[in-house]
Protein backbone atom coordinates (compact mmCIF):
# COMPACT_ATOMS: atom_id res chain seq x y z
CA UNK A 1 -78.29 -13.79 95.42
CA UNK A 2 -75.86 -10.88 94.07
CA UNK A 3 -72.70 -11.37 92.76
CA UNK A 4 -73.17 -14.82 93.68
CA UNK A 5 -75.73 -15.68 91.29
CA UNK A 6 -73.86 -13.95 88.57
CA UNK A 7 -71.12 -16.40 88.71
CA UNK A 8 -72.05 -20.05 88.29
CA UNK A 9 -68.91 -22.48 87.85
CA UNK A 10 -70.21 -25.48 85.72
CA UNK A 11 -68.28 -28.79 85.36
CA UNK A 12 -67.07 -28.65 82.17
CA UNK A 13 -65.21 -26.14 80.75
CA UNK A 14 -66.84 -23.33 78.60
CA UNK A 15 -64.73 -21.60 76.13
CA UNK A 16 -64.86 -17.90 76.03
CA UNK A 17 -63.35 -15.48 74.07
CA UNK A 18 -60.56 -12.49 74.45
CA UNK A 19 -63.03 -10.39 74.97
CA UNK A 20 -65.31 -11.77 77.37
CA UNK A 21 -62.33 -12.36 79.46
CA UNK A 22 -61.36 -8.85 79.52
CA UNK A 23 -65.44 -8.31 80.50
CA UNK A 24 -64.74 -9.98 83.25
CA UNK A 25 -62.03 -7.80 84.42
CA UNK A 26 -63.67 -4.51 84.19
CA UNK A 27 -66.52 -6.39 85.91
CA UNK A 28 -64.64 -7.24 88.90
CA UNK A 29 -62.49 -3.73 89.12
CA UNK A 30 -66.03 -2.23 88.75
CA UNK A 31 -67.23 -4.06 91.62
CA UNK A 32 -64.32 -4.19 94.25
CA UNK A 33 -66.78 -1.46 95.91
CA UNK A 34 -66.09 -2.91 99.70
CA UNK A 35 -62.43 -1.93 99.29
CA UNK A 36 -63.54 1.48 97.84
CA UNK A 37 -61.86 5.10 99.35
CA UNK A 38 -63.42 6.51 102.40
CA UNK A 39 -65.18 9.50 100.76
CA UNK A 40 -66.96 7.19 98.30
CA UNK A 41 -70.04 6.47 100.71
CA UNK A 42 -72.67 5.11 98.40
CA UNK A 43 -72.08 2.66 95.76
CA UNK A 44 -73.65 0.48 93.26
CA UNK A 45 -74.02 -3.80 92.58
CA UNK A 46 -76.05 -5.14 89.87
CA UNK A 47 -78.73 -8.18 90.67
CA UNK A 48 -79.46 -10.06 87.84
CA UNK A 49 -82.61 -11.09 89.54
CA UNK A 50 -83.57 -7.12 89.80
CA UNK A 51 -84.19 -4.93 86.71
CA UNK A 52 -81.95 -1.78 88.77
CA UNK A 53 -78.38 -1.41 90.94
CA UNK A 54 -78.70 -2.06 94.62
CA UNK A 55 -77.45 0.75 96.09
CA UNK A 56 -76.07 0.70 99.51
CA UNK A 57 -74.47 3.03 102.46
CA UNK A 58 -71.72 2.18 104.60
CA UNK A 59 -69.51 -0.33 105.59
CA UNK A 60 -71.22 -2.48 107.77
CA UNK A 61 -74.50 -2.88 105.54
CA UNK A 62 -72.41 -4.21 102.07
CA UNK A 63 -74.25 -6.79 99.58
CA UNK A 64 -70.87 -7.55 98.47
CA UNK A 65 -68.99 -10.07 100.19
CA UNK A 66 -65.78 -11.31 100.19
CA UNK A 67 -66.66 -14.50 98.73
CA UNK A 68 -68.55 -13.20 95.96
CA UNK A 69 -65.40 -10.85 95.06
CA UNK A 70 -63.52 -13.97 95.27
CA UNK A 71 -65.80 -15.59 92.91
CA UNK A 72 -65.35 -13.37 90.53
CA UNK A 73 -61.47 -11.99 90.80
CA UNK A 74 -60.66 -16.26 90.69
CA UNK A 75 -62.85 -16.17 87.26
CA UNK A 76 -61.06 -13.63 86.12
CA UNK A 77 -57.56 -13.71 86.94
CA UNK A 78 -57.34 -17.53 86.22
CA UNK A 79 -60.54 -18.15 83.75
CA UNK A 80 -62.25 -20.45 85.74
CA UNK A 81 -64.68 -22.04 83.39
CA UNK A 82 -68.11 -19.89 83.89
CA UNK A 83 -70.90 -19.49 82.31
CA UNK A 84 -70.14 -17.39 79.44
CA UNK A 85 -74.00 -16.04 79.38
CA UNK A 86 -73.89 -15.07 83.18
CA UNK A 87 -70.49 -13.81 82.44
CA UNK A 88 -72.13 -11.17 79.78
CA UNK A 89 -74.88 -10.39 81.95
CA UNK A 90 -72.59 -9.61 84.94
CA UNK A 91 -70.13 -7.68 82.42
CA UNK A 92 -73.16 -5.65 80.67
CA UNK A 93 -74.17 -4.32 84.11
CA UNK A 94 -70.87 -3.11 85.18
CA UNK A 95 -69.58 0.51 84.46
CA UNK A 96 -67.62 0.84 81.77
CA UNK A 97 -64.09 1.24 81.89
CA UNK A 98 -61.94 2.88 79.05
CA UNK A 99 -58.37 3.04 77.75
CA UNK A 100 -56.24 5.68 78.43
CA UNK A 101 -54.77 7.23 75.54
CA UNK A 102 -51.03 6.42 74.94
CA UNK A 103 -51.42 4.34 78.51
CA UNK A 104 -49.82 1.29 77.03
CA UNK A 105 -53.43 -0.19 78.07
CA UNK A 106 -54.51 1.00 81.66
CA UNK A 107 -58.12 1.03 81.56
CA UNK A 108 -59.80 3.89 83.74
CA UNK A 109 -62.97 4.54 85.80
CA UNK A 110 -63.84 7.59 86.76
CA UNK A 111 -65.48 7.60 90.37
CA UNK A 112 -65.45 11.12 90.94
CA UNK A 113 -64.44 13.87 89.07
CA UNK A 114 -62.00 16.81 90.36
CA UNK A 115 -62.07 20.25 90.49
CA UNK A 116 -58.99 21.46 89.99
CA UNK A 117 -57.35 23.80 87.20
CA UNK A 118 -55.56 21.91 85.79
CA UNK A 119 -53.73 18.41 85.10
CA UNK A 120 -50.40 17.42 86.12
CA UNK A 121 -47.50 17.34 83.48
CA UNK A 122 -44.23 15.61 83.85
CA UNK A 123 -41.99 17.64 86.36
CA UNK A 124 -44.61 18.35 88.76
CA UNK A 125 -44.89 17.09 91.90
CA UNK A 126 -47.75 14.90 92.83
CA UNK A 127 -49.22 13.92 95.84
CA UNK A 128 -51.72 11.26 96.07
CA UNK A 129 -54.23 8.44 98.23
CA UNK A 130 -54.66 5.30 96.72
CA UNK A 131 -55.88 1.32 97.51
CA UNK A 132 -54.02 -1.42 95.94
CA UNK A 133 -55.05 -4.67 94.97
CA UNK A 134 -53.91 -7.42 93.23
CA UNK A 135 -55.96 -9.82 90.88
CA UNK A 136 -54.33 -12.81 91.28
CA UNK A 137 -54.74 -13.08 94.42
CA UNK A 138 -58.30 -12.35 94.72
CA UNK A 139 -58.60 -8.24 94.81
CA UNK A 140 -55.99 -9.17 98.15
CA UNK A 141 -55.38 -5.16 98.56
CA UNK A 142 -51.18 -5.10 99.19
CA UNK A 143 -51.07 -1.22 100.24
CA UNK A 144 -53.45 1.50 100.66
CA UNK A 145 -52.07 5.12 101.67
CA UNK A 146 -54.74 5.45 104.53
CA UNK A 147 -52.95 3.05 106.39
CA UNK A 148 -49.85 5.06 106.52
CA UNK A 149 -50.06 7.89 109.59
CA UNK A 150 -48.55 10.59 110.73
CA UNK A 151 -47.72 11.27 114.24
CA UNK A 152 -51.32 12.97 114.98
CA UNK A 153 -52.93 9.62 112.96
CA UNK A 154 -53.68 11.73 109.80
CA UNK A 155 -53.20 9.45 106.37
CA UNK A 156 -49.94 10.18 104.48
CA UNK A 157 -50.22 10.70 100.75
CA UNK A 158 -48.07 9.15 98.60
CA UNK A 159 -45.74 11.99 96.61
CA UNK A 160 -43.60 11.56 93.42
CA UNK A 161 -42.24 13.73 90.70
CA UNK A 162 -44.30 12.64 87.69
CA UNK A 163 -42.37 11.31 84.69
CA UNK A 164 -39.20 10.61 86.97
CA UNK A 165 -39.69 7.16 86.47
CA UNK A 166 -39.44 5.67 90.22
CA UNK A 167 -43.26 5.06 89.87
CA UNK A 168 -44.55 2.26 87.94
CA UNK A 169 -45.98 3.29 84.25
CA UNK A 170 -50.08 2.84 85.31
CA UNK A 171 -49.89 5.47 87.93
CA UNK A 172 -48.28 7.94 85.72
CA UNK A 173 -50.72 7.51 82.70
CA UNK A 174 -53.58 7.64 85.26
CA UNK A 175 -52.58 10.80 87.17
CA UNK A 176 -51.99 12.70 83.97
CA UNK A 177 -55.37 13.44 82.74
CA UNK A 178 -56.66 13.91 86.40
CA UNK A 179 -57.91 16.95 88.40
CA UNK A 180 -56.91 17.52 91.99
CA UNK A 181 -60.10 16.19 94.05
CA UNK A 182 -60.41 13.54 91.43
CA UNK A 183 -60.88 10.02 92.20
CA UNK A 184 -60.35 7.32 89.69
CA UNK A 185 -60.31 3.45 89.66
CA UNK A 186 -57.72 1.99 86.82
CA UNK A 187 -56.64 -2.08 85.86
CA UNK A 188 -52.88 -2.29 85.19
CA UNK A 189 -51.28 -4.26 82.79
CA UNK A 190 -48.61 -5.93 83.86
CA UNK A 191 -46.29 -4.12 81.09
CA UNK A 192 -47.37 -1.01 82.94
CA UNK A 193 -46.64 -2.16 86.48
CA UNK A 194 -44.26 -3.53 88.42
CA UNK A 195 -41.22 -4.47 86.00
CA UNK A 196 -38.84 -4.89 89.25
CA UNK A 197 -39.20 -4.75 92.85
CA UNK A 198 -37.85 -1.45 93.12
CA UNK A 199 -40.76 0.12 91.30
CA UNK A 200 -42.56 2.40 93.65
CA UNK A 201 -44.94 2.82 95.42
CA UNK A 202 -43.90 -0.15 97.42
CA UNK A 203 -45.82 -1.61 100.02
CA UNK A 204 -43.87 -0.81 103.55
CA UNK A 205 -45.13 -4.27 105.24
CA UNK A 206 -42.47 -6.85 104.68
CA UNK A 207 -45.15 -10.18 104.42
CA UNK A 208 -47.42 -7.67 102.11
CA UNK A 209 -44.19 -6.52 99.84
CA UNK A 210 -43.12 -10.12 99.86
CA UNK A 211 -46.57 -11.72 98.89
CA UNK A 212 -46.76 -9.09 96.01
CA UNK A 213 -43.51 -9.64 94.19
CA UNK A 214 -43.22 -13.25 94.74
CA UNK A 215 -46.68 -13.44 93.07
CA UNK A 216 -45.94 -11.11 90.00
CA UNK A 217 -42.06 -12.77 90.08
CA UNK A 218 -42.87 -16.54 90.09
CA UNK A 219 -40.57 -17.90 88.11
CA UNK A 220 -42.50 -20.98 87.57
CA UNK A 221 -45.55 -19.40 86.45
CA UNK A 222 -44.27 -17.02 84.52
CA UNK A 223 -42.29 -19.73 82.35
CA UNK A 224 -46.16 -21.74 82.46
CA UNK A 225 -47.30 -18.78 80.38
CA UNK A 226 -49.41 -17.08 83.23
CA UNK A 227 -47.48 -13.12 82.60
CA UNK A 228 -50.38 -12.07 81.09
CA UNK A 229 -52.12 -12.31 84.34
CA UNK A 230 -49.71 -13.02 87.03
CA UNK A 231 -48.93 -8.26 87.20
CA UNK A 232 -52.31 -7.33 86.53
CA UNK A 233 -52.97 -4.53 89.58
CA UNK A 234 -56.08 -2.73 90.49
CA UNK A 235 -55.44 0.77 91.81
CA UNK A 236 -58.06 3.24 93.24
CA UNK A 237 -56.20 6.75 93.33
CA UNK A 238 -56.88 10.40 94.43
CA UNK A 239 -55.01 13.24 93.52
CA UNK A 240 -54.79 15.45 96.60
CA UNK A 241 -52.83 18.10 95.02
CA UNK A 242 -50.47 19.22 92.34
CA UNK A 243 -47.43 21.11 92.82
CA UNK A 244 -45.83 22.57 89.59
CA UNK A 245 -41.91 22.85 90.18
């Protein structure tokens, strides 16, 4: 009835264009709500059927399913044929995601704004949460921070000098412009992620770090002309504080 509805796979192919692909995208990164951070507790889905967003709380109550993300991320990380007018009506609804200047392309979505002074520059030392996902392989989320504990259970942020270069490009050009308290959703090209598999952050499960490079890596794909899609990564990140050094 939701998402669902929104995507309708038809039997023949239907062409669509650069841009409605990229629509598509910034749909489904605008809608990967069910994977969201733990202090987002409300968010918004669009029903076509319904003039205004369904808004929902908590985990256990979500309109979005699995399926229907997995609808949508297959749509758009492979172009499943679709129907382009669904496809526009879906994209229309979404938020709207822009580029980040001098990003190389990372598109950004503000979820919440921060409140701190200032914005980190390169030299500082950053510290921050964040979920990531990969598109083609469904929104499958490789690594998320919260998962990562201490000895008394509390998440571990993720630190890094910024502009040192261990991190891949996206996460620098997203943290830049961002306050501390700030959340922000962003789509990674894959020229600003992971060029080799020592590229951090790095997901610490063996079968997750595996999945993830052997997916971006494939050599056969890659040579089948799938780059373009094959690195694209989805990352929701807070900056939890700044540290100038």
């Amino acid at each position: 009835m939701y998402i669902e509805s929104a995507v309708n796979v038809t039997e023949e192919p239907v062409q669509t264009s650069r841009d409605e692909e990229e629509e598509m995208l910034t749909s489904y990164g605008a809608c990967t709500s069910s994977f969201r951070l733990p202090h987002i507790q409300t968010f918004s889905c669009y029903n076509v059927h319904h003039p205004h967003p369904i808004t929902t709380h908590g985990e256990s109550n979500s309109l979005i399913t699995r399926r229907a993300l997995s609808l949508l991320a297959t749509a758009t990380a492979f172009s499943v044929p679709v129907n382009s007018s669904s496809v526009r009506c879906l994209a229309a609804s979404a938020p709207r995601f822009s580029e980040l200047p001098q990003s190389g392309g990372v598109k950004a979505l503000d979820l919440r704004l921060g409140d701190g002074d200032d914005s980190p520059v390169d030299g500082d030392q950053v510290a921050i949460h964040y979920y990531g996902r990969l598109a083609a392989k469904q929104g499958w989320r490789f690594d998320s921070t919260y998962d990562h504990k201490d000895e008394t259970g509390e998440p571990i942020p993720f630190t890094f000098i910024l502009g040192s270069g261990k991190v891949i490009a996206g996460i620098e050009a997203a943290v830049r412009s961002m306050k501390v308290g700030g959340i922000r959703r962003v789509i990674i090209p894959p020229s600003q992620g992971y060029q080799n598999m020592d590229q951090e952050p790095i997901p610490p499960n063996f079968f997750d770090r595996q999945r993830l490079f052997t997916t971006i890596f494939n050599p056969s794909r890659l040579a089948n002309g799938e780059g373009s899609t094959l690195g694209i990564i989805i990352f929701d990140i807070e900056l939890v504080s700044l540290k100038h050094l």
